[in-house]
N, C-alpha and C. Protein backbone atom coordinates (compact mmCIF):
# COMPACT_ATOMS: atom_id res chain seq x y z
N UNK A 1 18.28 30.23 14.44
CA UNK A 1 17.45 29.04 14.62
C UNK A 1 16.43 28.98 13.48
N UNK A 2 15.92 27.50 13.10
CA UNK A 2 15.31 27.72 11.64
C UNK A 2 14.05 27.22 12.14
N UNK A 3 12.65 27.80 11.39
CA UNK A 3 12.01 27.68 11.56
C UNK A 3 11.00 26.52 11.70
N UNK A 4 11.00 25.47 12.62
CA UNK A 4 10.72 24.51 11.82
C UNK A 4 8.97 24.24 12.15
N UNK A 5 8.39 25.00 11.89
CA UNK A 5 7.03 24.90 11.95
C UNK A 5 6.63 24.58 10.86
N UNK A 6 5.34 23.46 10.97
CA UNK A 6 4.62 23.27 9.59
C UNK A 6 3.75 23.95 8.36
N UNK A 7 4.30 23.32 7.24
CA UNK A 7 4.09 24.69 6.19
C UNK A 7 2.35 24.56 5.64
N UNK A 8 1.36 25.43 6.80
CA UNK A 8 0.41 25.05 6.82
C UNK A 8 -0.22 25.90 5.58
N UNK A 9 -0.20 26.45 5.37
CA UNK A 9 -0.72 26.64 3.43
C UNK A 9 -0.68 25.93 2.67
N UNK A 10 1.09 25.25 2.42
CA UNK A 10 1.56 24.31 1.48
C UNK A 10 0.01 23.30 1.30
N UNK A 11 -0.07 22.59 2.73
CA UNK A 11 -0.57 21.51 3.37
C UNK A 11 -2.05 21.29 2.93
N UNK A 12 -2.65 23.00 3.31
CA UNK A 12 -4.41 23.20 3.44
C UNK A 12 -4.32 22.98 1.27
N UNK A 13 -3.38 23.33 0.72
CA UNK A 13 -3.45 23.55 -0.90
C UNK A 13 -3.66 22.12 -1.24
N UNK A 14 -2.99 21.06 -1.03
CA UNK A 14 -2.84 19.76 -1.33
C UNK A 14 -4.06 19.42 -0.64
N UNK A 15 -4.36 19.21 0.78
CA UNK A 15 -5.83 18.88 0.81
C UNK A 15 -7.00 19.17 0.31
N UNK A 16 -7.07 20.23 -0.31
CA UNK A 16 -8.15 20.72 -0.96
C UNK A 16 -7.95 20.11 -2.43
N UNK A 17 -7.01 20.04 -2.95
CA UNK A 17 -7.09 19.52 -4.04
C UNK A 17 -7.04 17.71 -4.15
N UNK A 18 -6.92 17.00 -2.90
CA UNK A 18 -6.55 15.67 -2.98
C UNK A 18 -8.02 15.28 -2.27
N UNK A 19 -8.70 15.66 -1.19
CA UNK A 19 -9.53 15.25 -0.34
C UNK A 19 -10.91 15.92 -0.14
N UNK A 20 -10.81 17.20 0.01
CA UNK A 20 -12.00 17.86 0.83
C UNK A 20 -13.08 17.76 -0.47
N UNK A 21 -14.22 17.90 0.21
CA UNK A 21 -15.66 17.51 -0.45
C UNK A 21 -16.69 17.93 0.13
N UNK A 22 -17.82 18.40 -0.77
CA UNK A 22 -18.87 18.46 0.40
C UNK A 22 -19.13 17.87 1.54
N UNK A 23 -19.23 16.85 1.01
CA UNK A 23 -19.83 15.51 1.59
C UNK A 23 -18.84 15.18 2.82
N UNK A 24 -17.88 15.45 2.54
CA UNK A 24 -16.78 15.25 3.59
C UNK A 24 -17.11 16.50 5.40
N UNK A 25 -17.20 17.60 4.75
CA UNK A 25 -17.80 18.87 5.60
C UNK A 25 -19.59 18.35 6.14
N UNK A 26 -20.21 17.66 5.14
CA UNK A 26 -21.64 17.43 5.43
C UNK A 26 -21.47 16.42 7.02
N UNK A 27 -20.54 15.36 6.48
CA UNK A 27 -20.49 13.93 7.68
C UNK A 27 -19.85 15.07 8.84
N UNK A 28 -19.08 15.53 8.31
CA UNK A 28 -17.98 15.99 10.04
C UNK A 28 -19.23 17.03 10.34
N UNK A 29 -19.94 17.71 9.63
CA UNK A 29 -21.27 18.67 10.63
C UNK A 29 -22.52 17.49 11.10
N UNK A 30 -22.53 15.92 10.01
CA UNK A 30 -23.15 15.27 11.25
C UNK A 30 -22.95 14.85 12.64
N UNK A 31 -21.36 14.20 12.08
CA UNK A 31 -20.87 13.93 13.39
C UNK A 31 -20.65 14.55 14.95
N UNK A 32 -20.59 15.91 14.37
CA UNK A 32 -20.38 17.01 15.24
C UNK A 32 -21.44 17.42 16.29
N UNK A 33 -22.67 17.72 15.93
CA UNK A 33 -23.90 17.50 16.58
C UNK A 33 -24.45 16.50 16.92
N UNK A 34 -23.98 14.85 16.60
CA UNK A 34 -24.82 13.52 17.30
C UNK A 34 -23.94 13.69 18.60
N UNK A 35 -22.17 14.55 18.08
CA UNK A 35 -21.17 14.17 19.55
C UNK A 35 -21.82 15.21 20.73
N UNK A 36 -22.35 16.25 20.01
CA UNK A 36 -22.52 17.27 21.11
C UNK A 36 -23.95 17.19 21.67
N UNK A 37 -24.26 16.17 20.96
CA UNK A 37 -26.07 15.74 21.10
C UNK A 37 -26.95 17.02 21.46
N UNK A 38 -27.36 17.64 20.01
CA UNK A 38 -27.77 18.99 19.57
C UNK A 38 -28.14 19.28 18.08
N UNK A 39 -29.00 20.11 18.37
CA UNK A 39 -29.66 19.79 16.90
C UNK A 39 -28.90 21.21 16.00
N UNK A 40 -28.41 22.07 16.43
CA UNK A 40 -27.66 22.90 15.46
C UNK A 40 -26.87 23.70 16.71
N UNK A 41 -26.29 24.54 16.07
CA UNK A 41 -25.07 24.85 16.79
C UNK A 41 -25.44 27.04 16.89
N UNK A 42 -26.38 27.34 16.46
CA UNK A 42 -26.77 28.25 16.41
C UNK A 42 -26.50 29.56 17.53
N UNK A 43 -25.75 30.37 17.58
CA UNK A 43 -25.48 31.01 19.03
C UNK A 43 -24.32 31.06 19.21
N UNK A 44 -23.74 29.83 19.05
CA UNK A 44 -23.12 29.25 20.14
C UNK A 44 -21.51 29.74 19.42
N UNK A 45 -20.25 29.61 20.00
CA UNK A 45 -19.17 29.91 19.80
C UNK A 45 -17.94 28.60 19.82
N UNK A 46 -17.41 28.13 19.11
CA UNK A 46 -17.16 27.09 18.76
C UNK A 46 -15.29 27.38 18.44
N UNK A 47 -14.39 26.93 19.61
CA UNK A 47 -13.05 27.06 19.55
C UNK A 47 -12.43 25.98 19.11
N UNK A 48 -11.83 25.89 17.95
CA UNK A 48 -11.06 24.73 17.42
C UNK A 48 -9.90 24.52 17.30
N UNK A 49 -8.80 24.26 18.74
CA UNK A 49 -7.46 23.88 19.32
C UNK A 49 -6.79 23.29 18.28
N UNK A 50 -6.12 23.25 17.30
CA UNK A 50 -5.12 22.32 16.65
C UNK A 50 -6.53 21.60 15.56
N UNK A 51 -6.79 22.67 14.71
CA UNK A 51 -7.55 22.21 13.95
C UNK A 51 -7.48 21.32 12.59
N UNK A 52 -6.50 21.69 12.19
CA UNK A 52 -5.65 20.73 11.80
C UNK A 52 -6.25 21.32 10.21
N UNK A 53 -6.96 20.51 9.36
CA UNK A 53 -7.57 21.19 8.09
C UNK A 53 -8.65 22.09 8.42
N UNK A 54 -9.22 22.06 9.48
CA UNK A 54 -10.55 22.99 9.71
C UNK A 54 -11.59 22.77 9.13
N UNK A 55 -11.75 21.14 8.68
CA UNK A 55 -12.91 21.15 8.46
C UNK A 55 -14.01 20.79 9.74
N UNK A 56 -13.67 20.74 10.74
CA UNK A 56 -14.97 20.68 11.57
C UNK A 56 -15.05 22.17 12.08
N UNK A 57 -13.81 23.36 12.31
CA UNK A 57 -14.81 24.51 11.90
C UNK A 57 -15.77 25.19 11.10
N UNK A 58 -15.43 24.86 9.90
CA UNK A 58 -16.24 24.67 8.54
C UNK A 58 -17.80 23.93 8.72
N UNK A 59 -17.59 22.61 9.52
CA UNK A 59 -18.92 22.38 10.07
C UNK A 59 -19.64 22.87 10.85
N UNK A 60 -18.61 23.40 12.02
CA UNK A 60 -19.79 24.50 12.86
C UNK A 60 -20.55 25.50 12.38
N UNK A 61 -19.59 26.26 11.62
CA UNK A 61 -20.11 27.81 11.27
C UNK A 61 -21.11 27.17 10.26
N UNK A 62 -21.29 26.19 9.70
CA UNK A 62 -22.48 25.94 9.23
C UNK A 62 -23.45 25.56 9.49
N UNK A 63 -23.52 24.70 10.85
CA UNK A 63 -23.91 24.48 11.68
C UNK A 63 -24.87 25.63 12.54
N UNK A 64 -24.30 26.91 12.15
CA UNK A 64 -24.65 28.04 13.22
C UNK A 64 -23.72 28.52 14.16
N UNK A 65 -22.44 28.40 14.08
CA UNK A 65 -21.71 28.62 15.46
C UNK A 65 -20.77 29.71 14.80
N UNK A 66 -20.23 30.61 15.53
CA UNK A 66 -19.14 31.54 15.58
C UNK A 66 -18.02 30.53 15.92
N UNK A 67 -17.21 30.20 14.80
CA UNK A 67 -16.31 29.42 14.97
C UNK A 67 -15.06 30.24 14.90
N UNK A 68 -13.96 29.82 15.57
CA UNK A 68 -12.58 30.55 16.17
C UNK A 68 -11.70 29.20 16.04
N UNK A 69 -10.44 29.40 14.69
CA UNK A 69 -9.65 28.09 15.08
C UNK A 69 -8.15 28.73 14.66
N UNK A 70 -7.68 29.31 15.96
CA UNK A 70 -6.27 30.20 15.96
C UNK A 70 -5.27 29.19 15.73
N UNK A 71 -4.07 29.60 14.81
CA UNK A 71 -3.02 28.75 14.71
C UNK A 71 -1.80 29.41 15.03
N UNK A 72 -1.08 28.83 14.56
CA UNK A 72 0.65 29.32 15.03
C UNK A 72 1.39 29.25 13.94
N UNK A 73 1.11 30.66 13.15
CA UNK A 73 2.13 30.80 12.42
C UNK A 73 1.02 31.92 11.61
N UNK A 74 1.73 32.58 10.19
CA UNK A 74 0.91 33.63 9.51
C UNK A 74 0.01 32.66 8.60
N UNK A 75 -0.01 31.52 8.50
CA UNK A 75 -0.77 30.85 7.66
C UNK A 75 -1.87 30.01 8.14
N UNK A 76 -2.25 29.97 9.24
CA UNK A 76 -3.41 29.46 10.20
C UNK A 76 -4.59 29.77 9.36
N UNK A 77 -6.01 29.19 9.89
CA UNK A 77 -6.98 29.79 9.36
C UNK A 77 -7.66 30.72 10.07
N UNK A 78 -7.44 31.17 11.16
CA UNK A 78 -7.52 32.05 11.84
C UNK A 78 -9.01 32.53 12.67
């Protein structure tokens, strides 16, 4: 049976070189705290299900949070 899971390295390489930005990580750590209505994330532990690029883990842990965003496969961000 062949593997057909997504080739999430390939994926995170091309986004980083086509998209991601500060500024991009800055909005998703605003957005993140007006959603959780909170002024930082400090403490706190922050699980990110199907994170997809990880940039709103990227916003937590900057945010202050022990961020955790497990994937499925050896190339997750883990």
């Amino acid at each position: 049976m062949a593997d057909d899971r997504f080739a999430f390295g390939q994926n995170w390489q091309a986004y980083l070189s086509r998209t991601f930005s500060e500024e991009r990580v800055a909005s998703a750590g605003d957005w993140l705290l007006r959603f959780l209505e909170v002024p930082d994330l400090t403490g706190l532990s922050f699980l990110d299900i199907g994170s997809g690029s990880g940039l709103h883990s990227l916003a937590a842990v900057r945010a202050g949070a022990l961020a955790s965003a497990p994937g499925f496969g050896p190339r997750g961000i883990g």
